[in-house]
Protein backbone atom coordinates (compact mmCIF):
# COMPACT_ATOMS: atom_id res chain seq x y z
CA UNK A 1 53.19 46.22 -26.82
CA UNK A 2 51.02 43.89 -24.43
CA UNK A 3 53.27 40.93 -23.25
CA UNK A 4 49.92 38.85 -23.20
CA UNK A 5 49.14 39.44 -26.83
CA UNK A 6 53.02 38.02 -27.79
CA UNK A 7 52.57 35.01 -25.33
CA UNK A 8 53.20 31.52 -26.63
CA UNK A 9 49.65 30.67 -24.34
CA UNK A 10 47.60 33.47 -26.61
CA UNK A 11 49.45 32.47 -29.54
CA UNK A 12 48.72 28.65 -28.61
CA UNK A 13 44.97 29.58 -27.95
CA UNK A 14 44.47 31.56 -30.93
CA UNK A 15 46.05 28.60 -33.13
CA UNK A 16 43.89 25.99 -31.81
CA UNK A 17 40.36 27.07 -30.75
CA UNK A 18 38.63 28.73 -33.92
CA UNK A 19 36.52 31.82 -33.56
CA UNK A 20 32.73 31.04 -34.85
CA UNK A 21 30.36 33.92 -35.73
CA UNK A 22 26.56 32.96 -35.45
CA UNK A 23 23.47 34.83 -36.57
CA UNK A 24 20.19 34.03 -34.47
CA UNK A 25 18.24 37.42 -34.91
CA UNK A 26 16.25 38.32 -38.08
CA UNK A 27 18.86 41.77 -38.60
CA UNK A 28 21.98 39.67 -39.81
CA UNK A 29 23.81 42.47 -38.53
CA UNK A 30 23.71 41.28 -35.02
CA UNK A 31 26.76 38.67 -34.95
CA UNK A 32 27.62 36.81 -31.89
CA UNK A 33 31.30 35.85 -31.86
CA UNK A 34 32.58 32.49 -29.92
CA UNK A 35 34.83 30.49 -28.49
CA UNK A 36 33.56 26.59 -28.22
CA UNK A 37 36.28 24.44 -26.49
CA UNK A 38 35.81 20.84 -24.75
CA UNK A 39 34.18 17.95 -25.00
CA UNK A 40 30.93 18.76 -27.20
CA UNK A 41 29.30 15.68 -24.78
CA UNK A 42 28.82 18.00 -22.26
CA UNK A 43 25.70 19.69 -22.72
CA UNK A 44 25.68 22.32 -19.68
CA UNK A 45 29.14 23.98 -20.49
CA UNK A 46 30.24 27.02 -18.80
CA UNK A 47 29.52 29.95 -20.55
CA UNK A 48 31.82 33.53 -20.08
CA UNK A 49 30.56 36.67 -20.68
CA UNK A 50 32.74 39.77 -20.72
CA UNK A 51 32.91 43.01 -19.46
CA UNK A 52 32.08 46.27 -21.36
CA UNK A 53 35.45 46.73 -22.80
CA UNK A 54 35.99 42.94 -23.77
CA UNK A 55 36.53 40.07 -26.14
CA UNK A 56 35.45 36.71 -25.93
CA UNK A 57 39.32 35.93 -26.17
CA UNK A 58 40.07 37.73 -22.73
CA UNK A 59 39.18 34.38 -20.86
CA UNK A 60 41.68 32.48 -22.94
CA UNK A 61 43.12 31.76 -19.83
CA UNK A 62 40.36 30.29 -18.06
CA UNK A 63 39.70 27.94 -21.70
CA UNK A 64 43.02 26.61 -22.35
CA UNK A 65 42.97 25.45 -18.15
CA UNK A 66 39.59 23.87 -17.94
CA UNK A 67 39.51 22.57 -20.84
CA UNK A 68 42.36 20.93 -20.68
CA UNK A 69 40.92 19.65 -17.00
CA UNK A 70 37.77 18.04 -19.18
CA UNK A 71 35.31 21.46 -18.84
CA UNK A 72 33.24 22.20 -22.11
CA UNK A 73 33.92 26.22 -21.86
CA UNK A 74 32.31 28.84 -24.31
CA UNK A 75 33.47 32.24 -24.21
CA UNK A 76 30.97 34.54 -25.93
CA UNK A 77 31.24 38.64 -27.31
CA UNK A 78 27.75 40.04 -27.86
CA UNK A 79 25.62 41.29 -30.84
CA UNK A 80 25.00 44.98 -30.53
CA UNK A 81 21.60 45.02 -28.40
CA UNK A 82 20.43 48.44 -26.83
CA UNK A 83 18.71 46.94 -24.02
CA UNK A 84 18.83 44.06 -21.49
CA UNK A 85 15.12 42.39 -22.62
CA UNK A 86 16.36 42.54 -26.70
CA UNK A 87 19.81 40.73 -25.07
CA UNK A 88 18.05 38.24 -23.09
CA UNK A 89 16.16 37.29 -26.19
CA UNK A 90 19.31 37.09 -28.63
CA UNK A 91 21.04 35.21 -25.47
CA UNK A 92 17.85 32.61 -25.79
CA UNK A 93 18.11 32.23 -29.36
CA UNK A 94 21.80 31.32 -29.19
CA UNK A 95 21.18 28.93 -26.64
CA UNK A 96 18.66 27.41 -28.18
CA UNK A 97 20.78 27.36 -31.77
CA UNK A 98 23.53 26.01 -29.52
CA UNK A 99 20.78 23.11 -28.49
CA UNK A 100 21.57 23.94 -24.75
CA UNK A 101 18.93 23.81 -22.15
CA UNK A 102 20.74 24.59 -19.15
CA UNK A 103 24.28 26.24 -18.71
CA UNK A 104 26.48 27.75 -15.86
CA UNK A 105 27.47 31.40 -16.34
CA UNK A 106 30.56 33.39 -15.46
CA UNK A 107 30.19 36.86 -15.80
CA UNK A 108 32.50 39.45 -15.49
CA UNK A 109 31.56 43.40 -14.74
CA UNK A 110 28.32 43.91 -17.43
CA UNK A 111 28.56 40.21 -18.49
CA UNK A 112 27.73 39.62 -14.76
CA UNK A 113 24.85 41.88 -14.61
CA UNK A 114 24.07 40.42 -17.74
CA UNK A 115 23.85 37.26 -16.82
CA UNK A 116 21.70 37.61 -13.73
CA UNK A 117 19.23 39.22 -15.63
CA UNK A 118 19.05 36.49 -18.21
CA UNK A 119 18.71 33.89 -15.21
CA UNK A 120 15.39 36.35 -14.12
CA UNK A 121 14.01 36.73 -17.99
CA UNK A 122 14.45 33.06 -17.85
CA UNK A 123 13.40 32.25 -14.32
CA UNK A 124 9.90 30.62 -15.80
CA UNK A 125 11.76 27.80 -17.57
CA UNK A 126 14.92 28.18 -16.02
CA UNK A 127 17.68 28.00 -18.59
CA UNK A 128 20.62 28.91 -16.20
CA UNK A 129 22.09 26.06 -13.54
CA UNK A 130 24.13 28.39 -11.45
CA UNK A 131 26.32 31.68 -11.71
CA UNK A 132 29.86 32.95 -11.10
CA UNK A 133 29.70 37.01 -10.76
CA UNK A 134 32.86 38.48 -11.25
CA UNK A 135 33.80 42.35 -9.73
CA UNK A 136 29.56 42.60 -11.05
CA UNK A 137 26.88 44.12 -9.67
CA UNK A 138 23.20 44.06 -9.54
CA UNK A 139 21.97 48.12 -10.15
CA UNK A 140 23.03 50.12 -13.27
CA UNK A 141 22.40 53.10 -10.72
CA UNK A 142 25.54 52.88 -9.14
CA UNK A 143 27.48 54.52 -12.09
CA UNK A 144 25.28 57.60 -11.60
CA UNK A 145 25.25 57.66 -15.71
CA UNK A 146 21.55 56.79 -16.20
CA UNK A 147 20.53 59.84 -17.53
CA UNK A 148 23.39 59.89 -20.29
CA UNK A 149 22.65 56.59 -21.14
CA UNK A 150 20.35 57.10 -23.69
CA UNK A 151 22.81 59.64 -25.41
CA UNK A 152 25.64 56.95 -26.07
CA UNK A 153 24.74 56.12 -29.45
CA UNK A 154 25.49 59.59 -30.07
CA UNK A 155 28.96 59.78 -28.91
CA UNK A 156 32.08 59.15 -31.45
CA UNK A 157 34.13 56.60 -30.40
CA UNK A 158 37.66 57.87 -28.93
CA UNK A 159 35.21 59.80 -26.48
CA UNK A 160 33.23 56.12 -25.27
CA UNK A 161 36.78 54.49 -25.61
CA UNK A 162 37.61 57.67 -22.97
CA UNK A 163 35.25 57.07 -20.59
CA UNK A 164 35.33 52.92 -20.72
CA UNK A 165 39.47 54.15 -19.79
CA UNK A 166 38.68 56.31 -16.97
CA UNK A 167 37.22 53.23 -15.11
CA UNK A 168 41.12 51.20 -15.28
CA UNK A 169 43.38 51.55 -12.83
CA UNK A 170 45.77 54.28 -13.00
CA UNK A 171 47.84 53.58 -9.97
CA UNK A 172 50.68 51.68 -9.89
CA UNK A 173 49.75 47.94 -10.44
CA UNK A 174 52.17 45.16 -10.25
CA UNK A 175 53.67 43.88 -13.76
CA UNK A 176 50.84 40.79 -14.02
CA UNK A 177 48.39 43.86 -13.96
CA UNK A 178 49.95 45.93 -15.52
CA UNK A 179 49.99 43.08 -19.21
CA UNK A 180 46.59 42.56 -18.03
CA UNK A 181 45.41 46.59 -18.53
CA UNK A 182 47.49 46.62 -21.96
CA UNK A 183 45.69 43.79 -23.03
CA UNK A 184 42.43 44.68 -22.28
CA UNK A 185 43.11 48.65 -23.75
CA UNK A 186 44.09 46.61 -27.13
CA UNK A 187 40.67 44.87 -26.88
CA UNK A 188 39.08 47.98 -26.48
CA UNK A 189 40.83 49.37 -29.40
CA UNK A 190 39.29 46.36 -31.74
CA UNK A 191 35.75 47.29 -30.84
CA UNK A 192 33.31 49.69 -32.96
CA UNK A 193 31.63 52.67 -32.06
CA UNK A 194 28.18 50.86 -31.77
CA UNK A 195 29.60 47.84 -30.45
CA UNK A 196 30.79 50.10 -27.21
CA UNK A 197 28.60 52.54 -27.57
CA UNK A 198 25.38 49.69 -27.16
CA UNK A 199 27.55 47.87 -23.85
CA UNK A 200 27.96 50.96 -22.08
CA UNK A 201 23.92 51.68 -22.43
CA UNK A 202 23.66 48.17 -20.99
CA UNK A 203 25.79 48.68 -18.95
CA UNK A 204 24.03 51.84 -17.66
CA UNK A 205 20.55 51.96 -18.44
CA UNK A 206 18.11 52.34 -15.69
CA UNK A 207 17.88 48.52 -14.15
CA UNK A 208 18.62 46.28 -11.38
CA UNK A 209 18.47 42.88 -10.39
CA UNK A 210 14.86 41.23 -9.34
CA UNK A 211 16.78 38.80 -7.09
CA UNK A 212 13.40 37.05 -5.92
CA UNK A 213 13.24 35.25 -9.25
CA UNK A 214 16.60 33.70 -8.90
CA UNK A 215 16.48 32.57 -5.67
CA UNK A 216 17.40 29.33 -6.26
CA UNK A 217 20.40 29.41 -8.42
CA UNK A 218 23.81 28.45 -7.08
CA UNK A 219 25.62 31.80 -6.98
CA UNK A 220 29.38 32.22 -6.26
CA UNK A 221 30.37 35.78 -6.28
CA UNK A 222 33.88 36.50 -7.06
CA UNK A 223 35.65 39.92 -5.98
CA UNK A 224 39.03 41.56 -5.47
CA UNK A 225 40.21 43.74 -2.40
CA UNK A 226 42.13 45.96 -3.77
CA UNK A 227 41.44 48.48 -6.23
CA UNK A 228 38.47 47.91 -8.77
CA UNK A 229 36.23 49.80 -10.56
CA UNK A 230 33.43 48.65 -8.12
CA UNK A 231 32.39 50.54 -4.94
CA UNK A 232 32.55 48.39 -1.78
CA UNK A 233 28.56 49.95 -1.92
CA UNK A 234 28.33 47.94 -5.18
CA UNK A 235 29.92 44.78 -3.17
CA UNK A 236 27.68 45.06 -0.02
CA UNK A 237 24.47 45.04 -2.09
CA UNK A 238 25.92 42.29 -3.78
CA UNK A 239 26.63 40.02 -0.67
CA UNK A 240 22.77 41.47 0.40
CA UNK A 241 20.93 40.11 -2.89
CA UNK A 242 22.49 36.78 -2.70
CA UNK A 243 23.05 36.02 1.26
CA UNK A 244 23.56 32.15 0.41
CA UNK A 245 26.37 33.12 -2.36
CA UNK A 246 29.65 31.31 -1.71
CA UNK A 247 32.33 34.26 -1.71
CA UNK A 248 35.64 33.81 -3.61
CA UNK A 249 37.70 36.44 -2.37
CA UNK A 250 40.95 37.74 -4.25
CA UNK A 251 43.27 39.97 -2.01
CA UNK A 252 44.46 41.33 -5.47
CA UNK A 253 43.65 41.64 -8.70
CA UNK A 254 42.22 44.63 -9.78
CA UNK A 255 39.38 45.26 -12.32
CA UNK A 256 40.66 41.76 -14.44
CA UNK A 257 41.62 38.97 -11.96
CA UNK A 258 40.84 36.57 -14.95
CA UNK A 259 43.38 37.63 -16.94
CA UNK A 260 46.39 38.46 -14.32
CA UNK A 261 45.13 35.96 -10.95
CA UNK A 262 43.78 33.37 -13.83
CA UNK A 263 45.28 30.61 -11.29
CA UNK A 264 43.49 31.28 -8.59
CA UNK A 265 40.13 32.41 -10.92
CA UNK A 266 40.38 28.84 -12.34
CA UNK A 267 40.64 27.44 -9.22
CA UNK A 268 37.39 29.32 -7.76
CA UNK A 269 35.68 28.15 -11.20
CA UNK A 270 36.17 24.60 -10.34
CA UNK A 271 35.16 24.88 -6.50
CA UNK A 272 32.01 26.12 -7.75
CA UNK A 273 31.71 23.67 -10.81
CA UNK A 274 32.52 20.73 -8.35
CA UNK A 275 29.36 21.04 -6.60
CA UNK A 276 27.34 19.55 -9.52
CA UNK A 277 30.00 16.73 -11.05
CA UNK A 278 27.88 13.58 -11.07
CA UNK A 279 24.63 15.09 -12.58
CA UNK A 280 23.35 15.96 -16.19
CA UNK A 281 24.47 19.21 -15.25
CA UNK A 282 28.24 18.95 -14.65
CA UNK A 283 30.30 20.97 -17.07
CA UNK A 284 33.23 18.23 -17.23
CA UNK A 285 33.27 14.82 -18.84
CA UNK A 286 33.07 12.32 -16.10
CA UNK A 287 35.36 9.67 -18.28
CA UNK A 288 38.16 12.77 -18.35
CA UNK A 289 38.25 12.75 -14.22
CA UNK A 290 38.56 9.24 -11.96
CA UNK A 291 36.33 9.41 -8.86
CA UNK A 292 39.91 9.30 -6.75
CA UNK A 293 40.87 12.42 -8.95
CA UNK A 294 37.86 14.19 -8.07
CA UNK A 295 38.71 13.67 -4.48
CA UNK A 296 42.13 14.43 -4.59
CA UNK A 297 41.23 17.94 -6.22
CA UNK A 298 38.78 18.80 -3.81
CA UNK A 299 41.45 18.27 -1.60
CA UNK A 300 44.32 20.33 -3.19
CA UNK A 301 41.00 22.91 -3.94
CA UNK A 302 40.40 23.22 0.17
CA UNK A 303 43.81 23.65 1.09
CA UNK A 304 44.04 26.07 -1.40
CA UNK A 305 41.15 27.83 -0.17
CA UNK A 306 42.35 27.73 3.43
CA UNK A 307 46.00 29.56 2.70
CA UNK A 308 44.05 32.31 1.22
């Protein structure tokens, strides 16, 4: 058994931040699960979006710390949609049930791909502030699976849950990633054959990122340098797309830094949230955070950054 799913911090998180299920789509089928923690003041929160094989709960980390910091964090786990314009669309619709305008995005994997492509369906009347892309890419094509995409629907379970598996690390992993893999195959294991089946047709459907209508957007991109399921391809094209991106680099971490590096995740999260404190769109509640706060943790956040 997982030592995260025992912890007293899950067990905390689990006891004190309710899971709400919202219907925006005409099929009542389509349920979007969520975790809404913070201040409700705040009306750009950050917003987390997982990867194919998770939960909204797999950023419990990241909620219990920034919320209890003064962030409004929502951690989200999608409908089933079978492609990226039908889950830009739901993605609206809960935003707009939500009564959010604008809101900063962390994605992780597919929830980063995800996301970027929201901020280009929505580039018109621009709906996201800025965005945090964790071990995430910008082309579907690098998983060479485009042509078996459209047969996923297909496929019984145990053989999607086999081939979401073949993309953790099998190698030996230190003991913080080694809870973090258990935790996330026990996610796995709580998700439905359409449920995985639809996120690995996102996840590999023939698309790719139209950077030119997201130009603008503040983009941090977040990766690891040792083992992932990304290709250091994957990563260059990434740096290419967004050239102004501020890089938060993790020498370790593996394919879920959120879960066993949540420190220094959490940390990156706030460089890159610090940048808009002071406007309608900051993510914290200025009355939880003194202006000689602020400075003293952009202080302890640069010398963090430098011993890195």
């Amino acid at each position: 058994m997982g030592e995260i799913k025992v912890s007293p911090d899950y067990n905390w998180f689990r006891s004190t931040v309710p899971l709400k299920k919202i219907i925006v789509d005409d099929d009542d089928s389509k349920i979007w699960s969520l975790y809404d923690a913070g201040p409700r003041s705040i009306r750009c929160p950050l917003i987390f979006l997982p990867p194919v094989s998770g939960t909204a709960d797999v950023f419990f980390r990241q909620i219990l710390a920034l919320t209890g910091w003064g962030y409004r964090v929502i951690a989200l786990q999608y409908p089933v949609y079978w492609d990226h314009l039908e889950f830009c669309d739901g993605f609206r619709k809960l935003l707009d049930h939500l009564q959010l305008d604008k809101v900063h995005l962390f994605g992780a994997s597919l929830g980063g791909f995800l996301a970027q492509k929201f901020a280009e369906y929505t580039h018109k009347s621009p709906r996201v502030h800025s965005l945090i892309l964790c071990n995430s890419f910008s082309d579907t094509s690098i998983f060479n699976q485009t042509w078996t995409a459209n047969s996923f629907w297909l496929m019984p379970a145990f053989m999607l849950k086999k081939i979401v598996l073949g993309n953790f690390s099998s190698g030996l992993v230190d003991p913080m990633m080694a809870d973090a893999i258990d935790f996330m195959v026990d996610r796995l294991e709580t998700l439905g054959q359409s449920e995985l089946a639809s996120r690995l047709t996102l996840n590999c459907q023939n698309s790719y990122v139209e950077p030119h209508k997201i130009r603008d957007i503040p983009v941090t991109i977040m990766d690891v340098f040792d083992q992932s399921a990304l290709s250091t391809e994957a990563k260059e094209e990434m740096y290419k797309l967004y050239p102004n991106a501020r890089r938060a680099h993790l020498k370790t971490g593996g394919n879920f830094p959120y879960l066993c590096r949540s420190a220094e995740v959490n940390l990156y999260v706030q460089i890159h949230l610090l940048q808009f404190h002071g406007t309608k769109y900051a993510a914290i509640d200025p009355s939880m955070v003194s202006a000689e706060e602020l400075e003293a943790q952009k202080g302890n956040l640069s010398i963090s950054q430098e011993e890195q």
